[in-house]
Protein backbone atom coordinates (compact mmCIF):
# COMPACT_ATOMS: atom_id res chain seq x y z
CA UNK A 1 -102.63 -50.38 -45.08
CA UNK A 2 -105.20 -49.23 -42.54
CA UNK A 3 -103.51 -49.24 -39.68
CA UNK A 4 -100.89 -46.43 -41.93
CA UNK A 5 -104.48 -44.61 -43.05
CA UNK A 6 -105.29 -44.39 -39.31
CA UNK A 7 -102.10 -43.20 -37.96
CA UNK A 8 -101.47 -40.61 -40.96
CA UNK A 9 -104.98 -39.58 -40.71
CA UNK A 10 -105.89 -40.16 -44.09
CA UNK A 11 -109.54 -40.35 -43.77
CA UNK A 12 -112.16 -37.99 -43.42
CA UNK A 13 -116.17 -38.59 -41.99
CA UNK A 14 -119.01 -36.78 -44.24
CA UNK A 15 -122.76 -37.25 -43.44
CA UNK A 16 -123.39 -37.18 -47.08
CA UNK A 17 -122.91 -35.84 -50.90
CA UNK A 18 -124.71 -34.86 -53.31
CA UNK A 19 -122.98 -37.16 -55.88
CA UNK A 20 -120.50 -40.15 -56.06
CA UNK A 21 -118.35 -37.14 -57.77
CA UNK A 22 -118.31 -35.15 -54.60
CA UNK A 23 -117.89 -38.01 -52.49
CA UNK A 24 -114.93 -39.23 -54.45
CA UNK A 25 -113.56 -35.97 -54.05
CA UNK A 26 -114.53 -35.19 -50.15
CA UNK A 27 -112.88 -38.63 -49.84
CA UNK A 28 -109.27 -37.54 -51.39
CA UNK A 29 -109.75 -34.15 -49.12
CA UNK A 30 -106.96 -35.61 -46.59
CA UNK A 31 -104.47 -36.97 -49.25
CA UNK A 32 -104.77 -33.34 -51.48
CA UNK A 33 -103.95 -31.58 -48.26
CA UNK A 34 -100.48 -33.42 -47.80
CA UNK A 35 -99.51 -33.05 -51.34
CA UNK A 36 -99.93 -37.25 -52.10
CA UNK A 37 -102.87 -36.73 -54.78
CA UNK A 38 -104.10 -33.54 -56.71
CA UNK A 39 -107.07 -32.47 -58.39
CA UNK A 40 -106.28 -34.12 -61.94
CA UNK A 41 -105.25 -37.29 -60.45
CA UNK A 42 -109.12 -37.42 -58.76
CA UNK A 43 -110.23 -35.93 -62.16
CA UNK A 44 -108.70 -39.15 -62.94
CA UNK A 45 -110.84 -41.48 -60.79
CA UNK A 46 -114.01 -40.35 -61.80
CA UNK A 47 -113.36 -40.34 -65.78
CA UNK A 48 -112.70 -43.89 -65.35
CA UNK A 49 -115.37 -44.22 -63.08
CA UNK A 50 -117.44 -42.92 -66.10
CA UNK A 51 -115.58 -44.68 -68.89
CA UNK A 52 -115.15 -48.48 -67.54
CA UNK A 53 -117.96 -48.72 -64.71
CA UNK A 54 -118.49 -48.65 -61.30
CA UNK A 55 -115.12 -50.95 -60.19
CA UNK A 56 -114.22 -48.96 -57.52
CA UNK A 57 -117.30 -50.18 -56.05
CA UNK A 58 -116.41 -53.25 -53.00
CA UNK A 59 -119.21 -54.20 -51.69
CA UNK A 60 -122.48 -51.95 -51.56
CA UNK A 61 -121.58 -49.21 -49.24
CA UNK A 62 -117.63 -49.34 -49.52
CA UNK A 63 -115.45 -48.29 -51.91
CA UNK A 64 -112.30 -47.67 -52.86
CA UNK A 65 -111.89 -45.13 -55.55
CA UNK A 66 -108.35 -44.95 -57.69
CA UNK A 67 -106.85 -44.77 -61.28
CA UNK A 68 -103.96 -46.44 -63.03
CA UNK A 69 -104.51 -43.37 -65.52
CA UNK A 70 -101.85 -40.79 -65.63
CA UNK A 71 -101.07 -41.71 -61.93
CA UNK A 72 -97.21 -41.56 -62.71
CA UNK A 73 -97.43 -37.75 -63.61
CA UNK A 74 -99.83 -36.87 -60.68
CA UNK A 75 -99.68 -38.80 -57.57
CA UNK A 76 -96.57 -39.14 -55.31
CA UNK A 77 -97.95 -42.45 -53.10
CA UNK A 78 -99.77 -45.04 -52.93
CA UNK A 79 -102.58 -44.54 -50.82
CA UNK A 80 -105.94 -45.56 -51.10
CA UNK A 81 -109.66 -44.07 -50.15
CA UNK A 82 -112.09 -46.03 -48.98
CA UNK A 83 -116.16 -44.46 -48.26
């Protein structure tokens, strides 16, 4: 999965954000621009984010942010973000 990340350049470098929100969405930036994820699928993310917790949370530092929630009607792979 990284190595396909890498080579499809789906990842993006940000000194900071001035929330998890905007970091969640900075970190989609590369994935919105080929047409894999729009703006109501990261809407997505960061509702559950809000409703169920902080699970897209790794380890301190890392995460990897995604939604099982209406991801059939708005995202067309399977990629994940990790920041």
């Amino acid at each position: 999965m990284l190595k396909e990340i890498v080579e499809k350049g789906f990842y993006t470098f940000k000194d900071s954000f001035a929330s998890w929100e905007d970091a969640v969405r900075g970190s989609y930036e590369p994935l919105q621009k080929c047409k894999i994820v729009d703006y109501t699928y990261i809407n997505n993310v960061i509702e559950c984010v809000k409703k169920y917790g902080p699970y897209i949370v790794i380890v301190p530092g890392i995460a990897m942010p995604h939604s099982t929630e209406g991801a059939d009607e708005n995202i067309s792979g399977s990629e994940e973000v990790a920041f």
